[in-house]
N, C-alpha and C. Protein backbone atom coordinates (compact mmCIF):
# COMPACT_ATOMS: atom_id res chain seq x y z
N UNK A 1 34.79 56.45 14.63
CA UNK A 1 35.56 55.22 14.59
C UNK A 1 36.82 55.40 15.44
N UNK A 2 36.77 54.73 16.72
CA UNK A 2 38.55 54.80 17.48
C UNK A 2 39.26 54.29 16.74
N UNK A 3 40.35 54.88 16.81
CA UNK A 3 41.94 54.27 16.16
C UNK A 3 42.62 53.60 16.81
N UNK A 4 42.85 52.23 16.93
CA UNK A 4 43.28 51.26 18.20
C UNK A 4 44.64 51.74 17.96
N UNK A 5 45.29 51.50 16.39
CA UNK A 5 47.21 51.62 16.22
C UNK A 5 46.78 52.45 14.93
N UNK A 6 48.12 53.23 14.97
CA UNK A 6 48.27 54.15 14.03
C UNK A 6 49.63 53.90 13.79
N UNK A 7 50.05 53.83 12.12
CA UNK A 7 51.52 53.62 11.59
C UNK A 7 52.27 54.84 11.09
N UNK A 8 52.79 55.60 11.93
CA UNK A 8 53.21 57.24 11.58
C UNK A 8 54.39 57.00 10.64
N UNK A 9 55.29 55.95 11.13
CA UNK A 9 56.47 55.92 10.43
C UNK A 9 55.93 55.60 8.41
N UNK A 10 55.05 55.20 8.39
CA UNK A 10 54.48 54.80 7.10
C UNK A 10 54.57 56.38 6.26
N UNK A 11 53.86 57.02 6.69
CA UNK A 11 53.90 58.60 6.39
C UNK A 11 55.11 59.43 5.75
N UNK A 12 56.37 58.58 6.88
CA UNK A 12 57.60 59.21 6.76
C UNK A 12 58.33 58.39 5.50
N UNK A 13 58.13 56.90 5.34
CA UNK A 13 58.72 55.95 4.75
C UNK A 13 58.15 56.37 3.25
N UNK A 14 57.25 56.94 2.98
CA UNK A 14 56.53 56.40 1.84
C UNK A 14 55.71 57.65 1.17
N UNK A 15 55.74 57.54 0.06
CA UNK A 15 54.51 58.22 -0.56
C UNK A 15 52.66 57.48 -1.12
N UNK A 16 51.89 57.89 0.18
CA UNK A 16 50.56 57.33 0.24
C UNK A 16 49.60 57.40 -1.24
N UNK A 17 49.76 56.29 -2.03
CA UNK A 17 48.65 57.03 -3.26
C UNK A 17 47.58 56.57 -3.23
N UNK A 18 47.02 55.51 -2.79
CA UNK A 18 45.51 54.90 -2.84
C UNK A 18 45.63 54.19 -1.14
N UNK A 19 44.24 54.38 -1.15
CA UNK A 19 43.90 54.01 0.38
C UNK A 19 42.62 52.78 0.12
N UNK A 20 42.67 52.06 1.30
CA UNK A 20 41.72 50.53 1.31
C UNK A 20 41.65 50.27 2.61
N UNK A 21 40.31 49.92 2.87
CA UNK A 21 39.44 49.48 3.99
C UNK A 21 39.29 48.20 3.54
N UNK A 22 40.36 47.27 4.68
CA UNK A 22 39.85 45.31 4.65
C UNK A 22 39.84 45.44 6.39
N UNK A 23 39.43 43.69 6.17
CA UNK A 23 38.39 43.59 7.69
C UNK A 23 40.19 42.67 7.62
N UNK A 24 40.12 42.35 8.59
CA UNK A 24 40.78 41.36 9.38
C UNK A 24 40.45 39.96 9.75
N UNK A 25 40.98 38.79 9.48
CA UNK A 25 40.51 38.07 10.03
C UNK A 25 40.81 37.29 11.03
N UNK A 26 40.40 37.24 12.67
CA UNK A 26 41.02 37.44 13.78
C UNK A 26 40.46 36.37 14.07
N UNK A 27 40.95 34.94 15.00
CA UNK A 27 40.65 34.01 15.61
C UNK A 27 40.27 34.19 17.29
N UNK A 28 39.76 33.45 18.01
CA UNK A 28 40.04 33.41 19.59
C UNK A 28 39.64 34.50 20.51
N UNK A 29 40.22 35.10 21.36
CA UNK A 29 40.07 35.91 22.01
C UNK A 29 41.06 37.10 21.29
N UNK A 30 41.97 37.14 20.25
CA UNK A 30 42.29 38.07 19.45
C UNK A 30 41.27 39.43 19.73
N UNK A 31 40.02 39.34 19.29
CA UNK A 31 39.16 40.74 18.80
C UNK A 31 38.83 41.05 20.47
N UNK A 32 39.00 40.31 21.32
CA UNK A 32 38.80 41.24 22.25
C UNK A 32 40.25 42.08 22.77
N UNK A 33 41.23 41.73 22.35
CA UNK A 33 42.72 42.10 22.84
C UNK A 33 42.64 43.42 21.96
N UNK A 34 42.29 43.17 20.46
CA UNK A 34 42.37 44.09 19.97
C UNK A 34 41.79 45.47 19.64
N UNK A 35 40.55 45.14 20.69
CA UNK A 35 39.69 46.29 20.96
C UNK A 35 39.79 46.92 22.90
N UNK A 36 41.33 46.36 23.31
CA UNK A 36 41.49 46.78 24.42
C UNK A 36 42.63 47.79 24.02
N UNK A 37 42.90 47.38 22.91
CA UNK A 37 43.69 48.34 21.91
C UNK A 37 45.51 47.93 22.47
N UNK A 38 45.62 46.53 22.58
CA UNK A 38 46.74 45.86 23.10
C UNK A 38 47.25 45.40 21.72
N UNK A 39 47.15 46.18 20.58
CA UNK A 39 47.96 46.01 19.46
C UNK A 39 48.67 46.76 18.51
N UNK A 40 49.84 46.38 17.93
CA UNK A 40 51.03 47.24 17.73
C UNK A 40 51.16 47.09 15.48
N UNK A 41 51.05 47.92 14.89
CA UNK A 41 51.54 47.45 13.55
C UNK A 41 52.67 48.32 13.18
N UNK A 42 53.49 48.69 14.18
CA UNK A 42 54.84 49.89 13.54
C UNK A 42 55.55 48.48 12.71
N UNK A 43 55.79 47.54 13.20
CA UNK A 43 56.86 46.63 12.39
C UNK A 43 56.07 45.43 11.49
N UNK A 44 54.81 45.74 10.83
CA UNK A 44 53.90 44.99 10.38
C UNK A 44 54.21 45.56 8.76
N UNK A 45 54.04 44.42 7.81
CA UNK A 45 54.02 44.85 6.37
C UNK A 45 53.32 43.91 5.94
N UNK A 46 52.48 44.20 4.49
CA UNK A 46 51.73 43.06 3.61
C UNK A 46 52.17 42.69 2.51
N UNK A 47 51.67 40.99 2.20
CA UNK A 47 52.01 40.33 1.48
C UNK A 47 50.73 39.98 0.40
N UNK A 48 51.26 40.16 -1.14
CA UNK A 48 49.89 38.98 -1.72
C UNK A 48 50.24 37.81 -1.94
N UNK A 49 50.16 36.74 -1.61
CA UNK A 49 50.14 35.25 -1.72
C UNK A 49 48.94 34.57 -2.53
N UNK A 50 48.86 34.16 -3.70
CA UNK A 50 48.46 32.86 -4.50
C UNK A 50 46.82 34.30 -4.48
N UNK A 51 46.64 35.30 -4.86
CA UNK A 51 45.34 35.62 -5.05
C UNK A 51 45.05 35.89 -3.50
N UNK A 52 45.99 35.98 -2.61
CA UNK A 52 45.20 36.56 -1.07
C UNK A 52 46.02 37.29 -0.08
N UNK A 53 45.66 38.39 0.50
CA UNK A 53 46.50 39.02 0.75
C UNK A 53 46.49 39.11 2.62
N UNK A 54 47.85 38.87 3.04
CA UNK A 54 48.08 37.93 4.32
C UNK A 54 48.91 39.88 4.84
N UNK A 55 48.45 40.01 6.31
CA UNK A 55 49.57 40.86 7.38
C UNK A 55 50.31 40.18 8.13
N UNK A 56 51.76 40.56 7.73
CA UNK A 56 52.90 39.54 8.59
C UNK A 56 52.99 40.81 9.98
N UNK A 57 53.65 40.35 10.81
CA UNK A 57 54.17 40.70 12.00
C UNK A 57 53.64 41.85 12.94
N UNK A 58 51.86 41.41 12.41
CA UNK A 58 51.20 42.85 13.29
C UNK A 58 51.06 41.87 14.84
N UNK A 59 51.60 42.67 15.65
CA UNK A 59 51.91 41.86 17.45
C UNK A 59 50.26 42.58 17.84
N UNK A 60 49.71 41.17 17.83
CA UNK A 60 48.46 41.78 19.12
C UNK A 60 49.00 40.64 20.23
N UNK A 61 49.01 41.35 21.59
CA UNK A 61 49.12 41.01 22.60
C UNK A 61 48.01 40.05 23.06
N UNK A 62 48.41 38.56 23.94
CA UNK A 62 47.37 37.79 24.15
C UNK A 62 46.55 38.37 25.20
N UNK A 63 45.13 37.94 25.21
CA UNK A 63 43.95 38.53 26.14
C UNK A 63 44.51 37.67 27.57
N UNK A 64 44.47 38.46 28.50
CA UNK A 64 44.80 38.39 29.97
C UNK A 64 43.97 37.70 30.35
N UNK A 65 42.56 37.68 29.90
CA UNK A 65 41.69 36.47 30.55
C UNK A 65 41.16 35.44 29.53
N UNK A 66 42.07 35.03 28.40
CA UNK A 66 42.06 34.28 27.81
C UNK A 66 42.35 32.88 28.30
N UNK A 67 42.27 31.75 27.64
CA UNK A 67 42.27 30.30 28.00
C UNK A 67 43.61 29.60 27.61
N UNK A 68 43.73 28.49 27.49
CA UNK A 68 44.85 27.51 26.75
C UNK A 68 45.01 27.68 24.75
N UNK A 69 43.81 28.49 24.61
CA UNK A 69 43.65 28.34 23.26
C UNK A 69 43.68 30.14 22.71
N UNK A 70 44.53 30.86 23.10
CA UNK A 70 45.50 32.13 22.78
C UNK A 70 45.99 31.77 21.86
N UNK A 71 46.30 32.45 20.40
CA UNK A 71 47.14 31.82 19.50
C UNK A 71 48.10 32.78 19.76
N UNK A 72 49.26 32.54 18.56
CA UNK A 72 50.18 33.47 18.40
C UNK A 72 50.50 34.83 18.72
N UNK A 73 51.26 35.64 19.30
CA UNK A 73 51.20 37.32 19.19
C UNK A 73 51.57 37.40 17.77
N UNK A 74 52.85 37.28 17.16
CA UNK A 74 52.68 37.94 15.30
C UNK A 74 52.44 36.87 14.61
N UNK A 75 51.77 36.07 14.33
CA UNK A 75 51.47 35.00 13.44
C UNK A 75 50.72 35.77 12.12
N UNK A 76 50.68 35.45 11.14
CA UNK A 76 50.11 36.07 9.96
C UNK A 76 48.34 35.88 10.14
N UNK A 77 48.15 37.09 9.28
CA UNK A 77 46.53 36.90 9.42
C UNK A 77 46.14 37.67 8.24
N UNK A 78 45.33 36.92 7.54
CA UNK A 78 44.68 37.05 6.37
C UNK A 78 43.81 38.48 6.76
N UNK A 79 44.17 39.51 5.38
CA UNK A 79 42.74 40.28 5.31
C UNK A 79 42.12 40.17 4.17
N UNK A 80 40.78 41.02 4.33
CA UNK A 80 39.80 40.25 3.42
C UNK A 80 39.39 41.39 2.78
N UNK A 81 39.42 41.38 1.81
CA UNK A 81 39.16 42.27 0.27
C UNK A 81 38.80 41.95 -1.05
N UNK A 82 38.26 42.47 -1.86
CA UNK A 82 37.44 41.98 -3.04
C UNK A 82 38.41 41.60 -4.02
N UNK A 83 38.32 40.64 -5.18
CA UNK A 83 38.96 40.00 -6.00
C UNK A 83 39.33 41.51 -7.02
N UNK A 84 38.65 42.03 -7.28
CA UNK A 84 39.26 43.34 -8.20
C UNK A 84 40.14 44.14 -7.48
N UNK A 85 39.86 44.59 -6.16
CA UNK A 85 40.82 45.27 -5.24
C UNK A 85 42.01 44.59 -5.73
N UNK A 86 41.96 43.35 -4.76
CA UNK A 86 43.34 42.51 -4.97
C UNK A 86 44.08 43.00 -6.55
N UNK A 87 43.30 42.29 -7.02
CA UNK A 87 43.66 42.27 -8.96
C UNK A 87 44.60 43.41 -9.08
N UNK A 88 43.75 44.54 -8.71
CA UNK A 88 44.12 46.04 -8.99
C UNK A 88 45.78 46.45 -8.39
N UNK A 89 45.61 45.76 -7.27
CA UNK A 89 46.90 46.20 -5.81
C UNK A 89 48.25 45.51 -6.92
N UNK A 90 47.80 44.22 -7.03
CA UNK A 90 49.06 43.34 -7.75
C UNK A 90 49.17 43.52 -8.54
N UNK A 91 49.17 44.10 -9.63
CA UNK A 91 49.50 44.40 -11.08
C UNK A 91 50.40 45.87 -10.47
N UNK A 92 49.92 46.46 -9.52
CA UNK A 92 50.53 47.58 -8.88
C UNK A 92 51.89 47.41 -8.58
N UNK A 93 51.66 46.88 -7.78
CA UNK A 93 52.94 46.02 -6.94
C UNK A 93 53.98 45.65 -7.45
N UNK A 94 53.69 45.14 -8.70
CA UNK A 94 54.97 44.54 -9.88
C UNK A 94 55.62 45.18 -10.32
N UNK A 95 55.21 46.60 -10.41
CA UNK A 95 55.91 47.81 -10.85
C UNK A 95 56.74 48.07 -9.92
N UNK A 96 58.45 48.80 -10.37
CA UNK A 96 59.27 49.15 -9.40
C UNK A 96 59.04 50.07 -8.29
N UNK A 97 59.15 49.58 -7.11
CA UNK A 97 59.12 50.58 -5.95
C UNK A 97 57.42 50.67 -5.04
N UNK A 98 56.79 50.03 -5.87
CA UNK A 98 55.39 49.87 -4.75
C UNK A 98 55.45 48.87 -3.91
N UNK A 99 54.60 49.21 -2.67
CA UNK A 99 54.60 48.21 -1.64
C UNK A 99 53.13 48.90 -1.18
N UNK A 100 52.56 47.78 -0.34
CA UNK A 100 51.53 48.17 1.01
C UNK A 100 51.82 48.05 1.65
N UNK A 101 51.28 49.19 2.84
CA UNK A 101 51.96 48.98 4.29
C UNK A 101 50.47 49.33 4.66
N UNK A 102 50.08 48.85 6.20
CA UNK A 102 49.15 48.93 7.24
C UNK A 102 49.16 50.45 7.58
N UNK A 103 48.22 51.34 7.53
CA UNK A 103 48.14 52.66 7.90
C UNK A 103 47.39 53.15 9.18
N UNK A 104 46.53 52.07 9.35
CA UNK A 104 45.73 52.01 10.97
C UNK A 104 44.92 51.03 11.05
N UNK A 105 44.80 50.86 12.70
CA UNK A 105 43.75 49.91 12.74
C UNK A 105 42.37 50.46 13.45
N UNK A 106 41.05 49.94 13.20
CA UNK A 106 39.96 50.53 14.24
C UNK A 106 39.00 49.93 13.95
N UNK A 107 38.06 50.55 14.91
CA UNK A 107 36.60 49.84 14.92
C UNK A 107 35.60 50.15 14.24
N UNK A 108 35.00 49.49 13.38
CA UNK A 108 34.03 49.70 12.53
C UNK A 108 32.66 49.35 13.17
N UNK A 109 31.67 50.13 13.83
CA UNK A 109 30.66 49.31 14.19
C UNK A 109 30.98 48.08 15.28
N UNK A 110 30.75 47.23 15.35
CA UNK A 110 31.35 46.38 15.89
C UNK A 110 32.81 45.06 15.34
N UNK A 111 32.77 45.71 14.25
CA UNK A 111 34.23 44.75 13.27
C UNK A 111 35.39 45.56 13.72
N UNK A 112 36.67 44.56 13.66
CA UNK A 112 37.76 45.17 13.42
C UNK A 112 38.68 45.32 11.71
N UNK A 113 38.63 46.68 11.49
CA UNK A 113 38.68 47.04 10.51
C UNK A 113 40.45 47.52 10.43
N UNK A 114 41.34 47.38 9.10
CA UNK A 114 42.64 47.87 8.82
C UNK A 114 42.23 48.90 7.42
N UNK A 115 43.50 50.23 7.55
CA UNK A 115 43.40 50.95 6.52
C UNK A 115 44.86 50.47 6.19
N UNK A 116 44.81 50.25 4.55
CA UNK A 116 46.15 49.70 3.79
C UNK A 116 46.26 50.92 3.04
N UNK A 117 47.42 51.04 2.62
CA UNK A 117 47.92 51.68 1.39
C UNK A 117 48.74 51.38 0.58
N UNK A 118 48.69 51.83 -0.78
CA UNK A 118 49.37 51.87 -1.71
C UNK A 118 50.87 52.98 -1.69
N UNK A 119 51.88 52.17 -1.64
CA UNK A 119 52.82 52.82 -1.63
C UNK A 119 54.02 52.93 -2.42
N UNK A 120 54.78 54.20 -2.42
CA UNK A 120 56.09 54.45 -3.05
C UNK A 120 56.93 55.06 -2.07
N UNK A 121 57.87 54.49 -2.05
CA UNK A 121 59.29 54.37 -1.39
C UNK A 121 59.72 55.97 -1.58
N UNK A 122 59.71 56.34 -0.29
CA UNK A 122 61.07 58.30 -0.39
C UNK A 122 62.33 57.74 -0.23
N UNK A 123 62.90 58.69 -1.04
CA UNK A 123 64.58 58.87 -0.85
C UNK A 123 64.80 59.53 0.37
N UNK A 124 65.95 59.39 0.42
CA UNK A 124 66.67 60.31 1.53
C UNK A 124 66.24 61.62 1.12
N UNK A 125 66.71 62.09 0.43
CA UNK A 125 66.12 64.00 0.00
C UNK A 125 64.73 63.77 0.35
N UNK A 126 63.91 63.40 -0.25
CA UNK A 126 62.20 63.48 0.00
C UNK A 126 61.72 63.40 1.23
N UNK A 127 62.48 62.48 2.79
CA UNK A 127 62.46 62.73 3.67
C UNK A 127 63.00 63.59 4.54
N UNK A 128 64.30 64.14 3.94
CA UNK A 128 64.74 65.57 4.78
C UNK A 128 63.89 67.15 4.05
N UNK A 129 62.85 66.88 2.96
CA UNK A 129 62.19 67.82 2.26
C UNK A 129 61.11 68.02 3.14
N UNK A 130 60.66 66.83 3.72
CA UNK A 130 59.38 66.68 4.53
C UNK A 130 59.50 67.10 5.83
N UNK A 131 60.30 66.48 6.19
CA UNK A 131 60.92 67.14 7.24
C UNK A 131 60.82 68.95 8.10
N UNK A 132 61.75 69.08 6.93
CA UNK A 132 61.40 70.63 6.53
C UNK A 132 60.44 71.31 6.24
N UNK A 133 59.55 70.59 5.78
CA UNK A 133 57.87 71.50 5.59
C UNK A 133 57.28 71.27 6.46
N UNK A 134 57.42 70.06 7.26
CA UNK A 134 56.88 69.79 8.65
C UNK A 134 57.58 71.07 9.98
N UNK A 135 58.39 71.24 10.12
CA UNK A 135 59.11 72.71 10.79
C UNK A 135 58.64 73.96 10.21
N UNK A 136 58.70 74.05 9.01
CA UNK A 136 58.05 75.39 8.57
C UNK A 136 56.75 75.47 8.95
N UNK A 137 55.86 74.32 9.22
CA UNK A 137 54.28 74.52 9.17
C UNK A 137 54.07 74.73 10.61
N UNK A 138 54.82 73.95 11.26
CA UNK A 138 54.84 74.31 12.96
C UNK A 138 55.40 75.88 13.60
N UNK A 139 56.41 76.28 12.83
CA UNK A 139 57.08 77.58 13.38
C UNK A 139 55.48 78.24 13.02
N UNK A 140 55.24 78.12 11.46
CA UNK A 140 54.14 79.19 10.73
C UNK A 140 52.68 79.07 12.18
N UNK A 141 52.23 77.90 12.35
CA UNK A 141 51.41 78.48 12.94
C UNK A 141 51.71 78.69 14.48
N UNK A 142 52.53 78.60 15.24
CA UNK A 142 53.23 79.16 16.48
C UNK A 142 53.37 80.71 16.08
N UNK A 143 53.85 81.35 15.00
CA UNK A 143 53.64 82.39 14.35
C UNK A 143 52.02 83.18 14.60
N UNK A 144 51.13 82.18 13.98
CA UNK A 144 50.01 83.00 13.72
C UNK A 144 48.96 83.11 15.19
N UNK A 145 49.68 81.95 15.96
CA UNK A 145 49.04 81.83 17.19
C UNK A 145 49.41 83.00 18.11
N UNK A 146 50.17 83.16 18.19
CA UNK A 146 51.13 84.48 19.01
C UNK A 146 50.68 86.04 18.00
N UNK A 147 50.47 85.76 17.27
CA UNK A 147 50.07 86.93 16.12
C UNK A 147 48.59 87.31 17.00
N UNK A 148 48.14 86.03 16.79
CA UNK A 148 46.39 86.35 17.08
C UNK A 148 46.47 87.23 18.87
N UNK A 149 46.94 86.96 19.40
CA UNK A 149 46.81 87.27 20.59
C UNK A 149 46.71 88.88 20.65
């Protein structure tokens, strides 16, 4: 499966606890823009609205050989997931400090597919902790690489 966008800052922002595969639902020449991989979700977050759950401000760039009928670059776009998923996410959500954020986008077969997650908010400490284990794990194996030789 290619990875068209990947949300790294999500990683840093958040603690990942449940993961979800929804399709997207893309109008126009959209799915071909977005399999030229002319799309961005670093500043994209999700919403549940009335039982349905909508991605605000993911920018896909309009198709270059598109017509008069290009819609929007961030206009909202519904993704599509099962009524228990949903159920499950929002009762989540209500609780202090969860959110979903967009974790990647890619190709499924021929669909365009988003990975969501379930999230909890880091403090400042929890991101300079990470930080730090992220440097230790890089020195360690620069360590074992130079070792091996």
């Amino acid at each position: 499966m290619p990875v068209l966008a990947r949300n790294k800052k999500a990683f840093h922002d958040y603690f990942i606890e449940d993961k979800l595969e929804a399709g997207i639902e893309l109008v126009g020449t959209e799915v071909k823009s977005v399999k030229a991989g002319k799309v961005s979700i670093k500043e994209s977050f999700i919403r549940i609205i009335r039982d349905e759950v909508f991605v605000m401000n993911m920018h896909i760039t309009p198709y270059e050989f598109g017509n008069i009928n290009n819609v929007a670059e961030s206009r909202v776009r519904k993704l599509l997931l099962n009524r228990r998923e949903i159920k499950k996410w929002s009762e989540k959500i209500k609780e202090q400090g969860y959110t979903i954020v967009p974790i990647s986008v890619y190709t499924k077969q021929r669909l365009v597919k988003m990975e969501i997650g379930l999230a909890k908010g880091k403090k400042m400490h929890d991101k300079r902790e990470s930080l730090k284990r992220k440097d230790i794990d890089r020195d360690m194996k620069k360590i074992q690489k130079n070792f091996g030789r």
